[in-house]
Protein backbone atom coordinates (compact mmCIF):
# COMPACT_ATOMS: atom_id res chain seq x y z
CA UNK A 1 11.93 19.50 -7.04
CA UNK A 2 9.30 17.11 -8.83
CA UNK A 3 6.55 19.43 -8.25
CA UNK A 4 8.63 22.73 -9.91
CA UNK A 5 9.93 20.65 -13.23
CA UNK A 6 5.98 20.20 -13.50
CA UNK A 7 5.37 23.40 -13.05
CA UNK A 8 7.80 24.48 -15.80
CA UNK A 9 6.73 21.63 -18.06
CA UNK A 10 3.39 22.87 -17.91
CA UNK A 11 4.24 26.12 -18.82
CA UNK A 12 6.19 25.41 -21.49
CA UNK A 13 4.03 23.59 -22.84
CA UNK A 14 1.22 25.90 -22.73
CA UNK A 15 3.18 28.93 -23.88
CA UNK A 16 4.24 26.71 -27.05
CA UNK A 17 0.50 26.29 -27.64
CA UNK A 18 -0.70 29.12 -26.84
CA UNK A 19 2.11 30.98 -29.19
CA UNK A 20 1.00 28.39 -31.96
CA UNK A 21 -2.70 29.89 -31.15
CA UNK A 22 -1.32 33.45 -31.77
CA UNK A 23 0.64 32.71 -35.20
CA UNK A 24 -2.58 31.21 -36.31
CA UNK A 25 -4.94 33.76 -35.22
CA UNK A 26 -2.53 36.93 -36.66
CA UNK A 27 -0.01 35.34 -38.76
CA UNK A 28 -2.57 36.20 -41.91
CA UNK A 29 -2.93 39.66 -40.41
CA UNK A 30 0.88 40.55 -40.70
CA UNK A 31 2.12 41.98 -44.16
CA UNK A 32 3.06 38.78 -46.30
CA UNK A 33 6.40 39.46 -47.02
CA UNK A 34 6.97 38.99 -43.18
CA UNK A 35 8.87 35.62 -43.08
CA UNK A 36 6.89 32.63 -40.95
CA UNK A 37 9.52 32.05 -38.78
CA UNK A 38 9.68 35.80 -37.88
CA UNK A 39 5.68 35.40 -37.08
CA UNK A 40 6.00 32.76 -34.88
CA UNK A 41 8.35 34.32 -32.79
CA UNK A 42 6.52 37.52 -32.37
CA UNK A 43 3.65 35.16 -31.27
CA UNK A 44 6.22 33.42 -28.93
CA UNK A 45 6.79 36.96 -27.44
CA UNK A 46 3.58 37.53 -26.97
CA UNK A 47 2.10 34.45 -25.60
CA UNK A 48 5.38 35.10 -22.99
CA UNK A 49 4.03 38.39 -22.36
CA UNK A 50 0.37 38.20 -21.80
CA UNK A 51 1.27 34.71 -19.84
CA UNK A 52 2.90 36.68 -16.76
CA UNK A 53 -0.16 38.06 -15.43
CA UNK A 54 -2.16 34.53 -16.19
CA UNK A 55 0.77 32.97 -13.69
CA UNK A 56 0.17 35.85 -11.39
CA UNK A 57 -3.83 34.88 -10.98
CA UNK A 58 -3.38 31.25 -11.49
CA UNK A 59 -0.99 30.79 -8.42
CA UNK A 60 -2.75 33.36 -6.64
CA UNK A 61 -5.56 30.66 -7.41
CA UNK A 62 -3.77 27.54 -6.47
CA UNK A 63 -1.88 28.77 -3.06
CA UNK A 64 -4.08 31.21 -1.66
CA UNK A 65 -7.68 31.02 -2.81
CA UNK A 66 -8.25 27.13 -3.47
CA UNK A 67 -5.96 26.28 -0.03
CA UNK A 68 -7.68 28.19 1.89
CA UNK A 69 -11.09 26.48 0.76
CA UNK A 70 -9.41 22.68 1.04
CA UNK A 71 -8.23 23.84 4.68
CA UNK A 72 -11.40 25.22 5.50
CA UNK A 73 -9.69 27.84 7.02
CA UNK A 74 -12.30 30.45 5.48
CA UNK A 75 -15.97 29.55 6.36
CA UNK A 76 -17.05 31.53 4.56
CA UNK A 77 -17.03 31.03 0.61
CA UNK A 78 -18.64 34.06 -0.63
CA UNK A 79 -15.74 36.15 0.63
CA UNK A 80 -13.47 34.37 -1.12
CA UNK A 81 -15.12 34.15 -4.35
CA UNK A 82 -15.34 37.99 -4.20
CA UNK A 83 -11.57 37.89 -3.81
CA UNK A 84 -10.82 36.23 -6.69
CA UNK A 85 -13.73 38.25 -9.03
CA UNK A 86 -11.42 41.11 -7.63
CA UNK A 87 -8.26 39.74 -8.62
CA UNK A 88 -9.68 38.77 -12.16
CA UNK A 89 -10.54 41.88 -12.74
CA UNK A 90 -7.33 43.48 -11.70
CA UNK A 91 -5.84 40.67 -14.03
CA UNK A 92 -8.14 41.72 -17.09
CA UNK A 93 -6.87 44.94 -17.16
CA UNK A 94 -3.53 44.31 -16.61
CA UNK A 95 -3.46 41.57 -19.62
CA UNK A 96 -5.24 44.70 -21.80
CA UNK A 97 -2.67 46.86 -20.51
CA UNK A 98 0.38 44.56 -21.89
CA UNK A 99 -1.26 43.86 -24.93
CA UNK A 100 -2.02 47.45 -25.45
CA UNK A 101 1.45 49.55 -24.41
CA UNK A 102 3.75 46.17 -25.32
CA UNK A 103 2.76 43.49 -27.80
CA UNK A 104 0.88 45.98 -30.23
CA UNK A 105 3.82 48.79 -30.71
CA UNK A 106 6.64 46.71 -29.54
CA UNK A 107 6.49 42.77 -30.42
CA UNK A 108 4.25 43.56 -33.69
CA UNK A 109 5.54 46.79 -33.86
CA UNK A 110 2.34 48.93 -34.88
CA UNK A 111 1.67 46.25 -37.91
CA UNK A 112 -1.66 45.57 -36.54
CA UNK A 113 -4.87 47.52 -35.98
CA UNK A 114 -5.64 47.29 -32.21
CA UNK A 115 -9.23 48.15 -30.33
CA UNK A 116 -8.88 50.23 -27.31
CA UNK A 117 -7.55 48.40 -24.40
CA UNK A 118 -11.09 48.02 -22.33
CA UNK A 119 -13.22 47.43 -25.61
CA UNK A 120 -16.30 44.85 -24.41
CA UNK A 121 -14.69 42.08 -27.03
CA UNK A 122 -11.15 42.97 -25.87
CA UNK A 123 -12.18 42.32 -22.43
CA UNK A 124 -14.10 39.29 -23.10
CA UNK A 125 -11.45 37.62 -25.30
CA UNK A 126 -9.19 38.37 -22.15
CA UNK A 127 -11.40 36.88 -19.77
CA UNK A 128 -12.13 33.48 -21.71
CA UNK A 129 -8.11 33.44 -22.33
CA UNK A 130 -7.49 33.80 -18.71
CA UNK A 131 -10.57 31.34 -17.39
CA UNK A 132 -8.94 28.66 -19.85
CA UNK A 133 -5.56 28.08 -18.36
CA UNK A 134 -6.55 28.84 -14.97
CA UNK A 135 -9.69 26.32 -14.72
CA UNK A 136 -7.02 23.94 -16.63
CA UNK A 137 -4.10 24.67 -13.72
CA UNK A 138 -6.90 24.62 -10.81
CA UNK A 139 -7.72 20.75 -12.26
CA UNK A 140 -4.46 19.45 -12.52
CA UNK A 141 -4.14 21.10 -9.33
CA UNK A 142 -7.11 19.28 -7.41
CA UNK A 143 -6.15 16.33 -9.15
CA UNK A 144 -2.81 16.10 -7.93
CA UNK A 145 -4.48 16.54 -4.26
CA UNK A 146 -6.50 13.94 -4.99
CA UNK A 147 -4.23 11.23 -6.19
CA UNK A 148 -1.67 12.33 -3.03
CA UNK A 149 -4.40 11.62 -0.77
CA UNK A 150 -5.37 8.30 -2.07
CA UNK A 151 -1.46 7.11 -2.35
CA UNK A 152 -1.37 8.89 1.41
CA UNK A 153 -4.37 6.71 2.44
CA UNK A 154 -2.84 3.88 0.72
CA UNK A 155 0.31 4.01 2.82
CA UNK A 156 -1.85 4.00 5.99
CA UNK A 157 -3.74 0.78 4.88
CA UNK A 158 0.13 -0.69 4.08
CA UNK A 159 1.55 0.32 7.51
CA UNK A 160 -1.58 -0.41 9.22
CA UNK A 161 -1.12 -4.03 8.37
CA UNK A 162 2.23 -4.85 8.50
CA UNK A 163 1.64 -3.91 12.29
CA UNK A 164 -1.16 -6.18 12.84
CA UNK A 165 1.16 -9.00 10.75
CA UNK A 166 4.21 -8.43 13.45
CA UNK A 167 1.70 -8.31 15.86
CA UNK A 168 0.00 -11.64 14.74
CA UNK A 169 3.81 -13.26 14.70
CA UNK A 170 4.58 -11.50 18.10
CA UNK A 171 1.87 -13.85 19.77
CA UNK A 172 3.25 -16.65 18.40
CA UNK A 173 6.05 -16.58 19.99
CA UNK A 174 5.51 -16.05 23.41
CA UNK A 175 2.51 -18.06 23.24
CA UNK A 176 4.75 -20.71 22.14
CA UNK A 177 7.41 -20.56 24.68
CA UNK A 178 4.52 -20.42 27.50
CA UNK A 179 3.34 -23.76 26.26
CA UNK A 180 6.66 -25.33 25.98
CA UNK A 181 7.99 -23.74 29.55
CA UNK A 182 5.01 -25.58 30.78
CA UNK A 183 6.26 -28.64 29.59
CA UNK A 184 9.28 -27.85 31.33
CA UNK A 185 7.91 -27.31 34.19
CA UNK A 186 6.04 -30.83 34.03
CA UNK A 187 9.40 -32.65 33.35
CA UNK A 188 11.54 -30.76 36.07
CA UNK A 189 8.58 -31.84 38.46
CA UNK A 190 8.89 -35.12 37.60
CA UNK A 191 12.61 -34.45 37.77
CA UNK A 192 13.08 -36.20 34.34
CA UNK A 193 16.58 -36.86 33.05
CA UNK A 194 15.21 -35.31 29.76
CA UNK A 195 15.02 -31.60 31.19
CA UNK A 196 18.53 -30.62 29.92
CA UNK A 197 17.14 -32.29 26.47
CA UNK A 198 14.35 -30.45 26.41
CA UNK A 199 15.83 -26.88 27.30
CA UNK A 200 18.61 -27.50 24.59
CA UNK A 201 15.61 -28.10 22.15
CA UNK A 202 13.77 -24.96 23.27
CA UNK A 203 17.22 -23.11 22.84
CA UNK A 204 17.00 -24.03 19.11
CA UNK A 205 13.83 -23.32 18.46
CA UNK A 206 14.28 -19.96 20.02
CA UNK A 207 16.99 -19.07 18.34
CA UNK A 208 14.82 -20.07 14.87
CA UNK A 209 12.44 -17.30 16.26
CA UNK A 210 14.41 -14.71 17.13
CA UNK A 211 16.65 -14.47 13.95
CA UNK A 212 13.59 -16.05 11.23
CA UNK A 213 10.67 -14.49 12.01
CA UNK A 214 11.27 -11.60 11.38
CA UNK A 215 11.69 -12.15 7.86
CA UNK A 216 8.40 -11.92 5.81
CA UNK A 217 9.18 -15.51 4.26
CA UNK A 218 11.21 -18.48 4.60
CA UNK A 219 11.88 -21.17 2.93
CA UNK A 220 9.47 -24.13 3.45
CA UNK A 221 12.34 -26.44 4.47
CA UNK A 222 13.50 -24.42 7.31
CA UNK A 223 9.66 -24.22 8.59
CA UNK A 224 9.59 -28.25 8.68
CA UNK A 225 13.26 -28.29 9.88
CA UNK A 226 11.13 -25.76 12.58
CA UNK A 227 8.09 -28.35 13.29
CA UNK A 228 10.31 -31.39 13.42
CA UNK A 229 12.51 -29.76 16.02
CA UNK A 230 9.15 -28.92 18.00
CA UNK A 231 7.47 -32.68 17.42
CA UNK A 232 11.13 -34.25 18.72
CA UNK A 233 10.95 -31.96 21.48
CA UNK A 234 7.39 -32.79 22.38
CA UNK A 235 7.83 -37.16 22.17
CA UNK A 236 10.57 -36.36 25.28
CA UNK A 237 7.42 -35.37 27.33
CA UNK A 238 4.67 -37.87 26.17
CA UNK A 239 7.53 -40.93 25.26
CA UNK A 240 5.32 -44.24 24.46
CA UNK A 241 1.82 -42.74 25.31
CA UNK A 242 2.25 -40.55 21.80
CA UNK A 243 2.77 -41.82 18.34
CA UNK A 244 3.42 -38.69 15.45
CA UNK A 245 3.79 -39.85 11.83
CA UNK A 246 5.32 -36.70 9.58
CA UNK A 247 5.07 -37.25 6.38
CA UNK A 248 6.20 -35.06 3.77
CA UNK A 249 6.35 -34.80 0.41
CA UNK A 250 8.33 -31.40 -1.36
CA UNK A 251 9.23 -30.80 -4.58
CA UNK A 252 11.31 -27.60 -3.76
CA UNK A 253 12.41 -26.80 -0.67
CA UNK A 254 13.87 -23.36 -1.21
CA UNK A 255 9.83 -22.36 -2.13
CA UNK A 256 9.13 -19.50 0.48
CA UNK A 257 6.48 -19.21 2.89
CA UNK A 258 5.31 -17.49 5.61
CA UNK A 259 7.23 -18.43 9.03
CA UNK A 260 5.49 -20.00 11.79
CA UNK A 261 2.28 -20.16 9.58
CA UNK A 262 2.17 -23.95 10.44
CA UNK A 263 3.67 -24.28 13.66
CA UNK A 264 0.01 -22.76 15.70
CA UNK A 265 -1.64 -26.18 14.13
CA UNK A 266 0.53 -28.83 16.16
CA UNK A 267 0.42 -26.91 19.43
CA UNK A 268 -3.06 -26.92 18.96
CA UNK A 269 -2.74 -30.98 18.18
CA UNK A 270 -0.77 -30.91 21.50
CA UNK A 271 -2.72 -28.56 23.60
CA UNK A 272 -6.55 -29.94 22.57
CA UNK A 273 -5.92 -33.42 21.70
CA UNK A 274 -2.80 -34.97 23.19
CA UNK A 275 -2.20 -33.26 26.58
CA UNK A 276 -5.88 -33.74 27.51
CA UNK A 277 -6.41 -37.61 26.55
CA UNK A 278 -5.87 -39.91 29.04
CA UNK A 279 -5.43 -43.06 26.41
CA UNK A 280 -2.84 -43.51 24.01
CA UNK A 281 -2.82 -41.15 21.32
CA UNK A 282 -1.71 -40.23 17.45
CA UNK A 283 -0.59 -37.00 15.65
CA UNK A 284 -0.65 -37.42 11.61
CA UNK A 285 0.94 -34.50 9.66
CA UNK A 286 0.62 -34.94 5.94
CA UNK A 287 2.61 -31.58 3.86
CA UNK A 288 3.10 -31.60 0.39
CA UNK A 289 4.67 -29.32 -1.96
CA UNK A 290 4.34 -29.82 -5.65
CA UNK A 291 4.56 -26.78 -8.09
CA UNK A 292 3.37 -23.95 -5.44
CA UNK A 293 0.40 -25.67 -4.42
CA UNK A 294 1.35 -26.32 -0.67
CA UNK A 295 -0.99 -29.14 1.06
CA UNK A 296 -0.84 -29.74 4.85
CA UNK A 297 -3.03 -32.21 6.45
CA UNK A 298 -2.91 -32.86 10.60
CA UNK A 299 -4.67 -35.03 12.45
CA UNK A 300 -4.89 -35.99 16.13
CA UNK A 301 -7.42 -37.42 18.99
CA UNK A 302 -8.70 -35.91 21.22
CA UNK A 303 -11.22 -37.34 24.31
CA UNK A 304 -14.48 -38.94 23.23
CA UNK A 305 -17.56 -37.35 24.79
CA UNK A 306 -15.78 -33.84 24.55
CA UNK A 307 -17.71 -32.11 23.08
CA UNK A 308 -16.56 -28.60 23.17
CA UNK A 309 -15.53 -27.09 20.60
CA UNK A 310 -11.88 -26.53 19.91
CA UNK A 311 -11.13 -23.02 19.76
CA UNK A 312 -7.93 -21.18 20.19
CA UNK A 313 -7.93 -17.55 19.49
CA UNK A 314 -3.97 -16.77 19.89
CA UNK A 315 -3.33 -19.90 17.57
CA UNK A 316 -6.09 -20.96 14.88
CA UNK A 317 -7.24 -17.68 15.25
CA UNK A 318 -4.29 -16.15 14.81
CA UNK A 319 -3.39 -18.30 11.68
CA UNK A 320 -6.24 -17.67 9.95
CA UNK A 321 -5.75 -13.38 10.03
CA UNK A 322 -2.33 -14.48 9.09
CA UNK A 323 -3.31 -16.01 5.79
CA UNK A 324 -5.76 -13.43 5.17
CA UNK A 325 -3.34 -11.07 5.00
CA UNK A 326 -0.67 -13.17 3.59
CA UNK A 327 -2.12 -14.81 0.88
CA UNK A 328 -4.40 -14.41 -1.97
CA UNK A 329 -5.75 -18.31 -2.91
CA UNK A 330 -5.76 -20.87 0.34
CA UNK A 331 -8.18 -22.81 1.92
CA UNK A 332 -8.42 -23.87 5.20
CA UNK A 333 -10.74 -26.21 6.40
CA UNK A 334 -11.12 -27.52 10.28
CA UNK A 335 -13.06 -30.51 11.61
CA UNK A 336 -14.03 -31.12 14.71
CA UNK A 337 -15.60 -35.11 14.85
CA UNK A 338 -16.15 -36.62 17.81
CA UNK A 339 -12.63 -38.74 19.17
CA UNK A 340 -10.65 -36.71 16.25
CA UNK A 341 -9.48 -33.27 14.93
CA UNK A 342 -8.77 -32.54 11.94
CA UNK A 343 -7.14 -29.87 9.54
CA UNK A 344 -6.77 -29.33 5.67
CA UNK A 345 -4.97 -26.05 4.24
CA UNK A 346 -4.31 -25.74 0.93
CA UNK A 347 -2.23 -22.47 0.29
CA UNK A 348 -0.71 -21.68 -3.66
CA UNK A 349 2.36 -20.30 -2.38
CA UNK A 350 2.68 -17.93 -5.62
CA UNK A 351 -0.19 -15.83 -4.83
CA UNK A 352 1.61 -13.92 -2.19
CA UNK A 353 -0.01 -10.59 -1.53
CA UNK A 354 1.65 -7.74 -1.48
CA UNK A 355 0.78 -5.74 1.92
């Protein structure tokens, strides 16, 4: 429906300008005592007239001859270009041939001196008229095309990554639930009174997952409600061997932010530094909130002499195509020293980007 109001706008439009053409161009020929307004709608008439076989080429132009060459579906040009210096032609005389039996002795009715219908000029005058709108409706034509493909190609990029962002979140989740079933496991071994505990605490956190996530932010209070659950959960396994200090700073807690964009961090604490020491051993968390600008700091040993370096592609890896994707101005910056981790993101929560 878009596409035919533009069609008739255009039209309009040109047949108001091309009837203000023709008042200019004969109004002066026409006996003066011919009112103006009575010029300009003989004009009218015959811009109306002459512009039925300009539609007739120009969508022959635009559906037939230009589709055919975007679809490739004629290899070979030459024909076609003969098929439209055909059509033209046809065209040519069939503009004369309205001018000559209808605008002359019926819209001006005989107050003009005509040329014979296939004059050289006449023909000429026809054929620049006729090349003027159409190379004007074949533009507007291959522009449109154009713009459609790049808001088509945009699209693509769009979808294209809002699947790799539910895919990025997807891992999160079962990668967390592995880790924290194997915790279970650990405790049930050990036949710990703090199984029941720890399931009840997994419940929670799953149920944070499954109805959160899928939202495309959250606000930062719930993800910290979210990591304090999981560090809580976590001391029930490692009881005096671990000590976590949270500490946290926020100016506005309703601020939104990504879910689970923290959350791959203190696994990684747990799964690299904590689980694999043998000594007693810290977790620091430092967030902050204050105008936007969200800082969080986390810190935690790990075994002296290891000198591998930390890598986890699901998690860090993960997190940092996340925040590509997710945000326009962050910083994240990871340090692996020998007996400690460490990790600094800086993330202005305002510069969003719009996938």
């Amino acid at each position: 429906m878009n596409r035919l109001l533009l069609h008739i706008l255009f039209w309009v439009l040109y047949l108001l300008q091309d009837a203000l053409l023709e008042f200019l161009w004969v109004g002066p020929a026409l006996p003066p005592a011919l009112a103006e307004g009575a010029r300009f709608v003989m004009a009218l008439q015959a811009a109306i007239a002459v512009g039925i076989p300009k539609m007739l080429f120009i969508y022959f132009l635009l559906f037939v001859s230009v589709d055919r060459v975007l679809k490739g579906e004629n290899n070979r040009l030459w024909q076609e270009i003969t098929k439209v210096v055909l059509v033209l032609a046809v065209i040519i005389v069939v503009y004369r041939a309205v001018f000559h039996y209808y605008v002359y002795p019926e819209v001006y009715h005989g107050l003009l001196t005509h040329r014979s219908m296939l004059s050289p000029s006449s023909l000429l005058l026809a054929l620049m008229d006729i090349g003027f709108v159409s190379g004007t409706a074949v533009t507007l034509h291959l522009l449109r095309i154009q713009l459609a493909g790049k808001e088509r190609e945009k699209n693509l990029v769009k979808e294209k990554l809002e699947t790799e962002l539910k895919f990025l979140r997807n891992q999160t989740n079962p990668h967390f639930l592995f880790n924290t079933l194997n915790n279970i496991y650990v405790l049930a071994r050990k036949k710990s009174d703090h199984t029941a505990e720890i399931v009840m605490k997994l419940s929670k956190l799953l149920r944070f997952m499954l109805y959160e996530t899928g939202k495309p932010f959250i606000p930062v209070a719930e993800e910290i409600k979210m990591l304090d659950d999981y560090l809580e959960l976590e001391k029930i396994r490692y009881n005096e061997r671990l000590t976590i200090t949270f500490q946290k700073e926020i100016d506005n807690g309703a601020y939104p932010v990504a879910p689970l964009l923290l959350l791959p961090f203190v696994e990684n604490a747990f799964k690299h530094g904590v689980s694999e020491s043998r000594l007693d051993a810290f977790i620091y968390i430092d967030i902050k909130l204050q105008e936007g600008q969200l800082s969080f700091h986390i810190e935690n040993t790990k075994e002296n002499g290891d000198t591998q370096p930390i890598t986890d592609n699901i998690g860090l890896g993960n997190v940092r195509r996340q925040l590509e994707l997710m945000y326009k101005e962050y910083r994240l910056d990871v340090q692996d020293q020998n007996g400690r981790f460490k990790v600094h993101l800086t993330i202005n929560l305002d510069s969003h980007a719009k996938i």
